[in-house]
C-alpha atoms as a PDB file:
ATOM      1  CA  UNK A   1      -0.372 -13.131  -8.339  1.00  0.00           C
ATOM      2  CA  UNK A   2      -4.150 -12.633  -9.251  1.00  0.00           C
ATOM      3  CA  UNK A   3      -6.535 -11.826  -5.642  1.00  0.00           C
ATOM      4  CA  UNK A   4     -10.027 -12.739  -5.742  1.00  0.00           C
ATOM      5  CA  UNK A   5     -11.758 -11.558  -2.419  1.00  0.00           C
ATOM      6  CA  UNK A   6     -15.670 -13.100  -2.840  1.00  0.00           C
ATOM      7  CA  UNK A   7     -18.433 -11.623   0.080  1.00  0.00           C
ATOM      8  CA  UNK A   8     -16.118 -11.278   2.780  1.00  0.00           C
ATOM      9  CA  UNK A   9     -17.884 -10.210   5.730  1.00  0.00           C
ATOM     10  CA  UNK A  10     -15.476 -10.359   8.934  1.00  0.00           C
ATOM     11  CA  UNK A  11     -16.876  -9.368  12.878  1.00  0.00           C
ATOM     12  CA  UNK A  12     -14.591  -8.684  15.763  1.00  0.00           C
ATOM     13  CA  UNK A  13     -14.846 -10.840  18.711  1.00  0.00           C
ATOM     14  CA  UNK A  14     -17.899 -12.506  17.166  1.00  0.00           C
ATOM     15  CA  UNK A  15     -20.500 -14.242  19.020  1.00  0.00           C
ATOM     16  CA  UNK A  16     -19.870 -12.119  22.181  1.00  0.00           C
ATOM     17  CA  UNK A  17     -21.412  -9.286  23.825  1.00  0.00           C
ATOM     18  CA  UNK A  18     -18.547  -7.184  22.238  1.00  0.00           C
ATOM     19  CA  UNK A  19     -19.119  -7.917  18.880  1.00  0.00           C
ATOM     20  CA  UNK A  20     -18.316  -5.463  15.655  1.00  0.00           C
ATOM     21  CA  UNK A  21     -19.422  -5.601  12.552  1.00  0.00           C
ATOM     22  CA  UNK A  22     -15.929  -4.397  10.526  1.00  0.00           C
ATOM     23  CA  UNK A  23     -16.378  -5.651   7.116  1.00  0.00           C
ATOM     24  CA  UNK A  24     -19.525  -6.416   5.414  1.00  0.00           C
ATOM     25  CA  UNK A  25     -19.884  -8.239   2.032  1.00  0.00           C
ATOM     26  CA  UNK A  26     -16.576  -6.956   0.006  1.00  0.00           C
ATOM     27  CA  UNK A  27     -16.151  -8.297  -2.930  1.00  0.00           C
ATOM     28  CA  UNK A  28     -12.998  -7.558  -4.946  1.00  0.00           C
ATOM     29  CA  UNK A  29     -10.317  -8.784  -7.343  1.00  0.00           C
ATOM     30  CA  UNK A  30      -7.309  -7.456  -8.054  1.00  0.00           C
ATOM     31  CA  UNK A  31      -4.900  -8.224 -10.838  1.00  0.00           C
ATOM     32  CA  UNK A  32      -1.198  -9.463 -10.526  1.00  0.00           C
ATOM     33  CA  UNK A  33       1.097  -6.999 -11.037  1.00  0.00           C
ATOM     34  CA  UNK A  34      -1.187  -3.957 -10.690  1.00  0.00           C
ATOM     35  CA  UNK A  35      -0.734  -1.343  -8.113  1.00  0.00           C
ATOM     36  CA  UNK A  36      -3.990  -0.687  -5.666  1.00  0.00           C
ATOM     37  CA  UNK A  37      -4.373   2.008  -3.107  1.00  0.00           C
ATOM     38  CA  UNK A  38      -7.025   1.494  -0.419  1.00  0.00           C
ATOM     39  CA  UNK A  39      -8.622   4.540   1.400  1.00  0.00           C
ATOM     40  CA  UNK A  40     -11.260   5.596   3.793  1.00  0.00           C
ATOM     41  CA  UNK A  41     -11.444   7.077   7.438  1.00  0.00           C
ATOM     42  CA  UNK A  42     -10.224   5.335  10.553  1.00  0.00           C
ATOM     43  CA  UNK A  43     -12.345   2.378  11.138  1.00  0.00           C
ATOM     44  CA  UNK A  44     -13.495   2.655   7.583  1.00  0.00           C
ATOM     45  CA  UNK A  45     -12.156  -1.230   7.278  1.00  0.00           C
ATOM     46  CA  UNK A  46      -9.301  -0.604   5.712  1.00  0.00           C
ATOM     47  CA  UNK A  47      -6.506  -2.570   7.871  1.00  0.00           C
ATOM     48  CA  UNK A  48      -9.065  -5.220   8.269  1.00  0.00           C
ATOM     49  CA  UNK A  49      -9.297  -6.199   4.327  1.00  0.00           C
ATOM     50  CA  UNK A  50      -5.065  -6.749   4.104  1.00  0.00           C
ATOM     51  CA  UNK A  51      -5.059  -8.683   6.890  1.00  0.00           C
ATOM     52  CA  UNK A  52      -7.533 -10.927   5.450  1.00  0.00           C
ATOM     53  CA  UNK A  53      -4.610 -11.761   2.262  1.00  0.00           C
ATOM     54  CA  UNK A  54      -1.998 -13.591   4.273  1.00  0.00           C
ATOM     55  CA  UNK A  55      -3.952 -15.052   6.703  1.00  0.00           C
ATOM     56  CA  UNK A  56      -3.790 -12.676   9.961  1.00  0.00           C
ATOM     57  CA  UNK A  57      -7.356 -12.473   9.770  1.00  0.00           C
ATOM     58  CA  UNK A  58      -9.667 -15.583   8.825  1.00  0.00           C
ATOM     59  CA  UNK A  59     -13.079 -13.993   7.523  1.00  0.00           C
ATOM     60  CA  UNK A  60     -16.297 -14.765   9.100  1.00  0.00           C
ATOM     61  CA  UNK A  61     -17.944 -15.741   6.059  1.00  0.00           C
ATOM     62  CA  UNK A  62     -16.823 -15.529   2.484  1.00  0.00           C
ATOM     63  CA  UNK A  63     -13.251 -16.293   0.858  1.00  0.00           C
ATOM     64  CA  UNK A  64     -10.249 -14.896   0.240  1.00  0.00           C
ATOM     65  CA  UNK A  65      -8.232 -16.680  -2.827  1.00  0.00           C
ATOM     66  CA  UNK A  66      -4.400 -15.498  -3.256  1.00  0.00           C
ATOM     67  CA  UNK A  67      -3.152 -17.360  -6.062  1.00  0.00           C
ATOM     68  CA  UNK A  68      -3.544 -21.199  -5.143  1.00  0.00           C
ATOM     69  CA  UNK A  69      -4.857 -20.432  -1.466  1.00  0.00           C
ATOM     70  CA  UNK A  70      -7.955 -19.950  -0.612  1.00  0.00           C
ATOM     71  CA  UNK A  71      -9.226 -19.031   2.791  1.00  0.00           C
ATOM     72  CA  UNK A  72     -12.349 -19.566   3.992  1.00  0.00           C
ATOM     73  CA  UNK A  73     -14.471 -19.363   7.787  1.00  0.00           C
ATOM     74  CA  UNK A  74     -14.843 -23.232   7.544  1.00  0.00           C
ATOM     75  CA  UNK A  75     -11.617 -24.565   6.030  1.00  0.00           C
ATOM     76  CA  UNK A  76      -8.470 -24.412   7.345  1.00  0.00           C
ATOM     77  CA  UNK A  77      -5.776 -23.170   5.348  1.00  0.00           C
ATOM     78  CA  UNK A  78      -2.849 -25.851   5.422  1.00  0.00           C
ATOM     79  CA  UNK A  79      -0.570 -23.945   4.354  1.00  0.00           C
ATOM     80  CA  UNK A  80      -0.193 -20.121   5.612  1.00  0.00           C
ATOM     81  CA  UNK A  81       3.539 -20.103   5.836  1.00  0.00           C
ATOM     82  CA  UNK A  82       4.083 -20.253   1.979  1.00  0.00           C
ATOM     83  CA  UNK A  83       1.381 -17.819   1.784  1.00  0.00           C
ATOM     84  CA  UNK A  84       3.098 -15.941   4.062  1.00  0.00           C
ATOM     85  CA  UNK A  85       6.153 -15.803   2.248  1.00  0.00           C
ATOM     86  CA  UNK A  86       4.029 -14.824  -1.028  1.00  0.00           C
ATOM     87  CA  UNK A  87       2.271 -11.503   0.482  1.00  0.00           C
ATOM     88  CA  UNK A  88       4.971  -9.750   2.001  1.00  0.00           C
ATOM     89  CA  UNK A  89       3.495  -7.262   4.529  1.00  0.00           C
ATOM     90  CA  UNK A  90       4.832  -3.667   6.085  1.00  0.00           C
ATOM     91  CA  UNK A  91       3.145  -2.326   8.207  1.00  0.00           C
ATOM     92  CA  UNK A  92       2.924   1.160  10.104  1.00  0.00           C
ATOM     93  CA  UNK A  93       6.723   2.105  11.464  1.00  0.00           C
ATOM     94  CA  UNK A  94       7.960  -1.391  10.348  1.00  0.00           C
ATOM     95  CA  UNK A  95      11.256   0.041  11.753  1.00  0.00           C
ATOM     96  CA  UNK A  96       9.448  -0.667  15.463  1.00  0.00           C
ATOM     97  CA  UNK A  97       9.954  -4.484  14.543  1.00  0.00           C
ATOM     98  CA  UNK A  98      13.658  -4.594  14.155  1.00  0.00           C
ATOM     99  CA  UNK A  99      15.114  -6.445  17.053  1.00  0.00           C
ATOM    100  CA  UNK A 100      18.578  -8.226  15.984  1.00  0.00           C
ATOM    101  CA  UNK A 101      22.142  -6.819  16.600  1.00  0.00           C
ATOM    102  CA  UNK A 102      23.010  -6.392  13.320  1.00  0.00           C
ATOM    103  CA  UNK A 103      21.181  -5.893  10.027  1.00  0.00           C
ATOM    104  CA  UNK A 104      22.050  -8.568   8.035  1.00  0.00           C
ATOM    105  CA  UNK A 105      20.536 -10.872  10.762  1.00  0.00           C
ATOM    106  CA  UNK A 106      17.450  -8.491  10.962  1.00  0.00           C
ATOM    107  CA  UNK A 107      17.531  -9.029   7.258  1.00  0.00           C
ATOM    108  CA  UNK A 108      17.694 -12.535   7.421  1.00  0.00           C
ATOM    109  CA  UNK A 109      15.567 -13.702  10.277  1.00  0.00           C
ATOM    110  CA  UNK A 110      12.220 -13.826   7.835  1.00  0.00           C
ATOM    111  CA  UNK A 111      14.048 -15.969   4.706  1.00  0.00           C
ATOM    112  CA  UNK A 112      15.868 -18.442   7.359  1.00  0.00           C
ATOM    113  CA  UNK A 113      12.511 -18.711   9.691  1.00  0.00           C
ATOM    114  CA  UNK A 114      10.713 -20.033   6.014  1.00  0.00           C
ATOM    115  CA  UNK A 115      13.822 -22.524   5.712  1.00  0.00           C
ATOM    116  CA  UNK A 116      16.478 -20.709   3.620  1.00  0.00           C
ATOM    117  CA  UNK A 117      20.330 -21.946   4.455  1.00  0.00           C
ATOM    118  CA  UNK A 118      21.911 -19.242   6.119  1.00  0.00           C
ATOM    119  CA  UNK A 119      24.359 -18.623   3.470  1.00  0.00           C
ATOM    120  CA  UNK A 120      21.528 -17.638   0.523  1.00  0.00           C
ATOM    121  CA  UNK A 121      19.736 -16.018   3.196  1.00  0.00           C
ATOM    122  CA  UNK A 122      22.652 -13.622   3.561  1.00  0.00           C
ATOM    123  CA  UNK A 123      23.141 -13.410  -0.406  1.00  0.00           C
ATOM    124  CA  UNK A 124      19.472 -12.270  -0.341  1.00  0.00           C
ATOM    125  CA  UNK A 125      19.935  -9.820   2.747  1.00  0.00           C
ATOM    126  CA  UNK A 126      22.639  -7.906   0.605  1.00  0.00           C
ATOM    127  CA  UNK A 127      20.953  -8.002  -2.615  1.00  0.00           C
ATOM    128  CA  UNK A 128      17.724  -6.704  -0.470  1.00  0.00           C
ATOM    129  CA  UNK A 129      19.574  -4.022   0.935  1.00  0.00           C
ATOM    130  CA  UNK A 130      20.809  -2.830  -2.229  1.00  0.00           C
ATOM    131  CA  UNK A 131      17.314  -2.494  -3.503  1.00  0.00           C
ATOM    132  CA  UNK A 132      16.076  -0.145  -0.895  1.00  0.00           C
ATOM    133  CA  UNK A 133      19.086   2.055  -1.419  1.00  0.00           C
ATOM    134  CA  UNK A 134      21.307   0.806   1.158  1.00  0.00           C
ATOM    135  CA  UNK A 135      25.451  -0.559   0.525  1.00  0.00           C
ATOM    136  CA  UNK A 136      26.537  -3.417   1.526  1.00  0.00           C
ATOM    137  CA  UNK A 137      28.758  -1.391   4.359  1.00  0.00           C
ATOM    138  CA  UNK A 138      25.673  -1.480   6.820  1.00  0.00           C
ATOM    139  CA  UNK A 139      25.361  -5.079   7.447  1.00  0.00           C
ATOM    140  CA  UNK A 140      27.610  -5.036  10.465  1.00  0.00           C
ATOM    141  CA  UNK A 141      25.689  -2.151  11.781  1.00  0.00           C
ATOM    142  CA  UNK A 142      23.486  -2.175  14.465  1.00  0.00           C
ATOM    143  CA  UNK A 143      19.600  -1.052  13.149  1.00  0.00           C
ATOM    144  CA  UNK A 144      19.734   1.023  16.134  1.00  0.00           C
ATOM    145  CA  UNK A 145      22.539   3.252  15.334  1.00  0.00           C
ATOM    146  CA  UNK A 146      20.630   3.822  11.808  1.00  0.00           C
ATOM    147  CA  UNK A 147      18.449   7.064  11.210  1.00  0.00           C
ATOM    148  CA  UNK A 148      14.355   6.760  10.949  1.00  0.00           C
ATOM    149  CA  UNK A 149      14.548   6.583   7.492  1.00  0.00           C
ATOM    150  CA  UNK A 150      17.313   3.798   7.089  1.00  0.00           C
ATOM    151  CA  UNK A 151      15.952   1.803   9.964  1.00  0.00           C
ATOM    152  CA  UNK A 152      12.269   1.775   7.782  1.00  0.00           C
ATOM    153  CA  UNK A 153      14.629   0.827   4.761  1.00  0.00           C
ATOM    154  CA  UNK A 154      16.100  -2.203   6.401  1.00  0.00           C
ATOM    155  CA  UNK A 155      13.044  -3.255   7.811  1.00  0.00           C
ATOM    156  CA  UNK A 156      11.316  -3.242   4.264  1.00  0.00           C
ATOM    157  CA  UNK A 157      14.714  -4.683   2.963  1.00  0.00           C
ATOM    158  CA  UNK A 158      13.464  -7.778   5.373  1.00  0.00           C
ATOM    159  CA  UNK A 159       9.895  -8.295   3.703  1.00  0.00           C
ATOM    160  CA  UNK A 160      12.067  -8.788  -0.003  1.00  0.00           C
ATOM    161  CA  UNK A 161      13.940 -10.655   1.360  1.00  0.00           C
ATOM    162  CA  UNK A 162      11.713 -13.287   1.073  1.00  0.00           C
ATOM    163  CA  UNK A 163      10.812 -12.158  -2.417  1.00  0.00           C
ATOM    164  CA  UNK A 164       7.140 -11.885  -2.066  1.00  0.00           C
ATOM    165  CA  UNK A 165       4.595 -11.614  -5.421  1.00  0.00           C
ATOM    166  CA  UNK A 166       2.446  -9.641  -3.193  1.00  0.00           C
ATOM    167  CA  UNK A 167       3.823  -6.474  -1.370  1.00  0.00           C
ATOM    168  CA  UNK A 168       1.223  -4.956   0.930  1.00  0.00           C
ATOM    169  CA  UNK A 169       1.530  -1.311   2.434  1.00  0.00           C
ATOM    170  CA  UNK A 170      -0.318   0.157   5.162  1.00  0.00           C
ATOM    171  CA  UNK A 171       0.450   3.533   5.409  1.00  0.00           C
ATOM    172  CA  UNK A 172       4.200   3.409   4.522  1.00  0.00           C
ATOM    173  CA  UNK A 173       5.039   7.124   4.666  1.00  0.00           C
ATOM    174  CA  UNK A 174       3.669   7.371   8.389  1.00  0.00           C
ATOM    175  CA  UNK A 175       6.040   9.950  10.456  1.00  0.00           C
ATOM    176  CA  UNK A 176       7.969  10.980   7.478  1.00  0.00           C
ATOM    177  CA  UNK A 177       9.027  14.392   6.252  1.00  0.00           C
ATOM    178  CA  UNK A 178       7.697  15.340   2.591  1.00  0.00           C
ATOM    179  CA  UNK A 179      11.553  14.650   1.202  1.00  0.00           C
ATOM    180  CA  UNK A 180      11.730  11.370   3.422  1.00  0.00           C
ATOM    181  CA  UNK A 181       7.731  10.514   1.976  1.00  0.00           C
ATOM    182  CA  UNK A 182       8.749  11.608  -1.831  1.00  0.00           C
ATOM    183  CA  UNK A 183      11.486   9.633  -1.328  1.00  0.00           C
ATOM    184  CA  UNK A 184       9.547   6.386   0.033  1.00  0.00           C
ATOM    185  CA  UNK A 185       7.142   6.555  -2.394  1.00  0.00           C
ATOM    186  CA  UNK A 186      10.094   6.317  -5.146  1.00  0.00           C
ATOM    187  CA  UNK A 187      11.312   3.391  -3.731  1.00  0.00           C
ATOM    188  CA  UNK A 188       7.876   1.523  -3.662  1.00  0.00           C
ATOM    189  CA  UNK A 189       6.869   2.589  -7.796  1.00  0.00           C
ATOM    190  CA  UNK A 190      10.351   1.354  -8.295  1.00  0.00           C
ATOM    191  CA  UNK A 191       9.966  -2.180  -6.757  1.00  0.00           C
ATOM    192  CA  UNK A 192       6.498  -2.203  -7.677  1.00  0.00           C
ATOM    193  CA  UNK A 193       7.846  -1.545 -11.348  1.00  0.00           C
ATOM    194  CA  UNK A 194      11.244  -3.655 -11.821  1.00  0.00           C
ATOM    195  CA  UNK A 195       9.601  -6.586  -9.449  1.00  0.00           C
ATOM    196  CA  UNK A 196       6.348  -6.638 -11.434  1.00  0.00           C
ATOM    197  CA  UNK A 197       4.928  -6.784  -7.524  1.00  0.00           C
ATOM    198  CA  UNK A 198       0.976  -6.418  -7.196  1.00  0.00           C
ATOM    199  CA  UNK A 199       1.408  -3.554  -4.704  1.00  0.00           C
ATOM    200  CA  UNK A 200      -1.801  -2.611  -2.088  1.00  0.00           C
ATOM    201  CA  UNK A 201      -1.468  -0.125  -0.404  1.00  0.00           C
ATOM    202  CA  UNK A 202      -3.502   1.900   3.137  1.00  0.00           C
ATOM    203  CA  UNK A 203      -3.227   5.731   2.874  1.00  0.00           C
ATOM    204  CA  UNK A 204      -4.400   8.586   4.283  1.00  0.00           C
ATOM    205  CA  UNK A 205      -2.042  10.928   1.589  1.00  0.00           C
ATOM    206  CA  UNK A 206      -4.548  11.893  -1.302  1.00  0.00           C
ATOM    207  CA  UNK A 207      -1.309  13.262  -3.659  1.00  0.00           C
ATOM    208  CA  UNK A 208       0.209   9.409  -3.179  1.00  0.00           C
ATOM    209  CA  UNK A 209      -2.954   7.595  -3.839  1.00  0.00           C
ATOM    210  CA  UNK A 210      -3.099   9.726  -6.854  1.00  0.00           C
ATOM    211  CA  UNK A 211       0.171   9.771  -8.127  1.00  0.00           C
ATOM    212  CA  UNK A 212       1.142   5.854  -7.454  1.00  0.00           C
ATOM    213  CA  UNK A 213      -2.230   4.088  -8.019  1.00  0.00           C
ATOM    214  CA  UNK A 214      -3.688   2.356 -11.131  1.00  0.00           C
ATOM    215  CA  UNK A 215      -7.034   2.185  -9.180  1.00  0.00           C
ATOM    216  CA  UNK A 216      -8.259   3.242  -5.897  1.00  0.00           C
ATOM    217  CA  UNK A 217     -10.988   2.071  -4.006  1.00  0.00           C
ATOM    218  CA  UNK A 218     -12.988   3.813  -1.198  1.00  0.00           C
ATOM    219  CA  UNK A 219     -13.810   2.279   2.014  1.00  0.00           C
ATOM    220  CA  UNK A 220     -16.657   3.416   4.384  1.00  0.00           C
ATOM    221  CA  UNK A 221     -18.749   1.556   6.946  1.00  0.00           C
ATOM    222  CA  UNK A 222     -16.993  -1.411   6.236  1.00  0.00           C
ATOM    223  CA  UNK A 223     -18.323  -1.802   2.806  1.00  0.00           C
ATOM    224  CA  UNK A 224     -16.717  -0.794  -0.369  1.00  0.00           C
ATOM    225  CA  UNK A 225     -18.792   2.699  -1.741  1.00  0.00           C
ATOM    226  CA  UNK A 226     -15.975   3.489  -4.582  1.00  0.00           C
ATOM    227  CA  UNK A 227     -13.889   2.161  -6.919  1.00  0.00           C
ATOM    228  CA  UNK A 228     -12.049   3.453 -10.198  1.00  0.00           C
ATOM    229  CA  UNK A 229      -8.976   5.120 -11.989  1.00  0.00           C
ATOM    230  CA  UNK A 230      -7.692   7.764  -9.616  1.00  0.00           C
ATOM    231  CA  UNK A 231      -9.117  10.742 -12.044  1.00  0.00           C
ATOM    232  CA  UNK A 232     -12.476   8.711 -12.036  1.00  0.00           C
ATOM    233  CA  UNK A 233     -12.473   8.765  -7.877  1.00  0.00           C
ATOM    234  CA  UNK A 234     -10.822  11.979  -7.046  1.00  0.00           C
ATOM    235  CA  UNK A 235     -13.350  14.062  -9.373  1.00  0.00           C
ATOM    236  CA  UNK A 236     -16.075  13.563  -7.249  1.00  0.00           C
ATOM    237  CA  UNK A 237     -15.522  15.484  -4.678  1.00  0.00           C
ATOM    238  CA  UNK A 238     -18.873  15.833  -3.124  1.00  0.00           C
ATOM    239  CA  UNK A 239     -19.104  11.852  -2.871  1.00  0.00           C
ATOM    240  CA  UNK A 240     -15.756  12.474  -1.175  1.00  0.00           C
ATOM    241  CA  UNK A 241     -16.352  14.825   1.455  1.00  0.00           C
ATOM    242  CA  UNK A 242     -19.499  13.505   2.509  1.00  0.00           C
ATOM    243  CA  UNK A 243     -17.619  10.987   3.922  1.00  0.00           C
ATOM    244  CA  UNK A 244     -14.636  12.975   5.270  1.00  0.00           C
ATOM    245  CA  UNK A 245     -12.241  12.981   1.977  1.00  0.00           C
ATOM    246  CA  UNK A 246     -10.283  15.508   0.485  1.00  0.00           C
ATOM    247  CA  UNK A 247      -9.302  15.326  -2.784  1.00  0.00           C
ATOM    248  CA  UNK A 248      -5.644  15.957  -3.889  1.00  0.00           C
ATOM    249  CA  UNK A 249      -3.867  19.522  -3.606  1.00  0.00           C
ATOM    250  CA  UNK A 250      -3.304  19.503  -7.358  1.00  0.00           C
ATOM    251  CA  UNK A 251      -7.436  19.443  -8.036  1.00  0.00           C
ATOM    252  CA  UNK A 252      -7.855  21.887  -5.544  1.00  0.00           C
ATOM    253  CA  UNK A 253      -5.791  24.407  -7.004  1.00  0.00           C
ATOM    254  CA  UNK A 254      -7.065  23.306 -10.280  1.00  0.00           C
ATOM    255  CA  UNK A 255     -11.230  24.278  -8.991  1.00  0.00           C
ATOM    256  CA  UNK A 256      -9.488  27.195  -7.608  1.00  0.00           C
ATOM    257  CA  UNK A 257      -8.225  28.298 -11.223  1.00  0.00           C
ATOM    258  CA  UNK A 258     -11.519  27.052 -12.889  1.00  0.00           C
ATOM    259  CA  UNK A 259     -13.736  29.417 -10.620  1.00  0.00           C
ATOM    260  CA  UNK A 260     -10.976  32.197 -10.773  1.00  0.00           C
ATOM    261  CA  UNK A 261     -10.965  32.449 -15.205  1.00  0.00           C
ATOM    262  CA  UNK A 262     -14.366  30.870 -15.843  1.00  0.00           C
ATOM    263  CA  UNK A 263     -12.693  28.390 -17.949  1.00  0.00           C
ATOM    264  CA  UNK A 264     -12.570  24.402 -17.457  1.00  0.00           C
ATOM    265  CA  UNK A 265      -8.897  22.736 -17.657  1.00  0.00           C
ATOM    266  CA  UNK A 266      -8.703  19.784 -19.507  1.00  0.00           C
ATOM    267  CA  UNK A 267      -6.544  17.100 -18.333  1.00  0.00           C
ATOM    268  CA  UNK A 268      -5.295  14.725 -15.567  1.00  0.00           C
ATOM    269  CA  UNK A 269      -3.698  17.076 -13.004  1.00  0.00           C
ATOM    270  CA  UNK A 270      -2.836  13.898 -10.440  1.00  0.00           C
ATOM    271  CA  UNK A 271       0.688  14.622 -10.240  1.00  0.00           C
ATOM    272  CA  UNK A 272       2.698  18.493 -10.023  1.00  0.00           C
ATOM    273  CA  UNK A 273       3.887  17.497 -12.599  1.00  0.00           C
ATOM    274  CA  UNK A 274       0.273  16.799 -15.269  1.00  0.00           C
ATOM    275  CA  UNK A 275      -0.433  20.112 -13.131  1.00  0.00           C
ATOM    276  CA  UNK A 276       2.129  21.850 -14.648  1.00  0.00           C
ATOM    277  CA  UNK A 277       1.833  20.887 -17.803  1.00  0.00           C
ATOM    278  CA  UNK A 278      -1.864  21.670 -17.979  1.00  0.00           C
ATOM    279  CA  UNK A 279      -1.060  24.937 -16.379  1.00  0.00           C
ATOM    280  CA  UNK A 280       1.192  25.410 -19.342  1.00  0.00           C
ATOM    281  CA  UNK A 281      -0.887  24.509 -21.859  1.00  0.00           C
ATOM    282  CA  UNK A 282      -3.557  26.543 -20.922  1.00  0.00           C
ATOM    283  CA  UNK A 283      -1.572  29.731 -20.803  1.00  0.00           C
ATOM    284  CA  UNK A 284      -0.729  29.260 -24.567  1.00  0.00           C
ATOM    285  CA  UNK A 285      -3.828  29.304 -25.432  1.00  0.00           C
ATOM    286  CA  UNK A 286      -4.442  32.225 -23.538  1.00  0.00           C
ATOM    287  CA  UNK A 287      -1.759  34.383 -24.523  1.00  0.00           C
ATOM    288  CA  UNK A 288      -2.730  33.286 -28.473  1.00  0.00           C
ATOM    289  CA  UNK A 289      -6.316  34.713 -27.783  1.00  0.00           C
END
């Protein structure tokens, strides 16, 4: 599902004495079924732009066009439940939102709310779970006897439910453990791979952005300063940290090298992986000299 954001300028609490500028003139489209990571500093307008796709937010001027909806500061959208259902949204500790005794009723609160009989909404529950890496044996359970990491499972297990085109994360590997993040991030290229999603997602994790993305884009002031392939972004550095961004671990060791032999690496070193190959390379070379 193709997103075509067009001069999107949004205020908080507009037209009082409280008023914030938080977006200003974004414009921004995004292909269906490609995977884009959004990043910039706290209050860099980052939360504000996703909430703009399924209708949280309405903008103050400008539209926002999702496949067939388009939402505007004058027209009302008619329709912002089957959006809703489209641009499937999980937010910060989605496991905070569980509430129902067991999880195939957590599961299937969101696909019965949008109309879906009870018994395909179950059908979907357990074909959910099993796509976030869950059996069928913790249906019955309660979400609260679950650990972190499964309750965050079955909450995402509740956005596919409703077998969105749009999957929308904002910073999914908050509170996790570098296994328990590796691990989440699997999951996500995985869905965002078998379900041809168009994946967007908030981070503040420089090695995800890099490793996940097929472009990133930079917020800052509530205005859009960057945006390219993550080797395009992530080697300028200096644009980076004038703003307060690191690049990934992998480039820093990589400068590191490059100012400790005098000799410039060639290559993509976005994953441990490309780093280790490029390390690898680089030593045959030198041990053929």
């Amino acid at each position: 599902m193709d997103i075509k954001i067009e001069h999107l300028t949004h205020f908080y609490q507009e037209k009082t004495p409280f008023e914030r500028l938080a977006l200003h003139d974004i414009s921004l489209e995004i292909q269906a079924g490609s995977f884009l990571t959004i990043i910039g500093h706290t209050g860099s307008g980052k939360s504000t732009i996703i909430q703009h796709l399924n209708g949280l937010l309405k903008p103050s001027s400008g539209t926002v066009t999702v496949g067939s909806h388009t939402i505007t500061s004058t027209k009302k959208e008619k329709d912002l439940k089957s959006l809703r259902k489209k641009v499937g949204m999980v937010f910060q500790f989605p496991e905070n939102q569980l509430f129902e005794e067991t999880v195939e009723k957590d599961i299937c609160f969101g696909p019965m709310n949008f109309g879906v009989p009870e018994e395909l909404a179950k059908r979907k529950a357990k074909e959910a779970l099993h796509l976030v890496g869950l059996d069928s044996t913790y249906l019955e359970r309660s979400p609260f006897d679950l650990s972190g990491g499964q309750m965050r499972r079955v909450a995402i297990a509740g956005v596919l439910a409703m077998n969105p085109d749009v999957l929308v994360l904002d910073e999914p590997t908050a509170g996790l453990d570098p296994r328990g993040r590796k691990d989440m991030m699997t999951l996500f290229s995985t869905l965002h791979h078998e379900k041809n999603l168009t994946t967007i997602m908030i981070t503040h994790n420089m090695e995800d952005a890099a490793a996940y993305s097929d472009e990133i884009i930079v917020m800052e002031k509530g205005t859009l300063l960057m945006r390219g392939k993550p080797e395009d972004i992530f080697s300028q550095r200096e644009k980076l940290s004038q703003i307060g961004l690191d690049i990934p671990i992998t480039y820093q060791f990589i400068e590191k090298v490059e100012k400790v032999t005098g000799y410039k690496l060639e290559g993509s070193f976005l994953t441990i992986d490309e780093l280790v190959e490029g390390l690898h390379h680089f030593l045959s070379k030198e041990s053929m000299r």
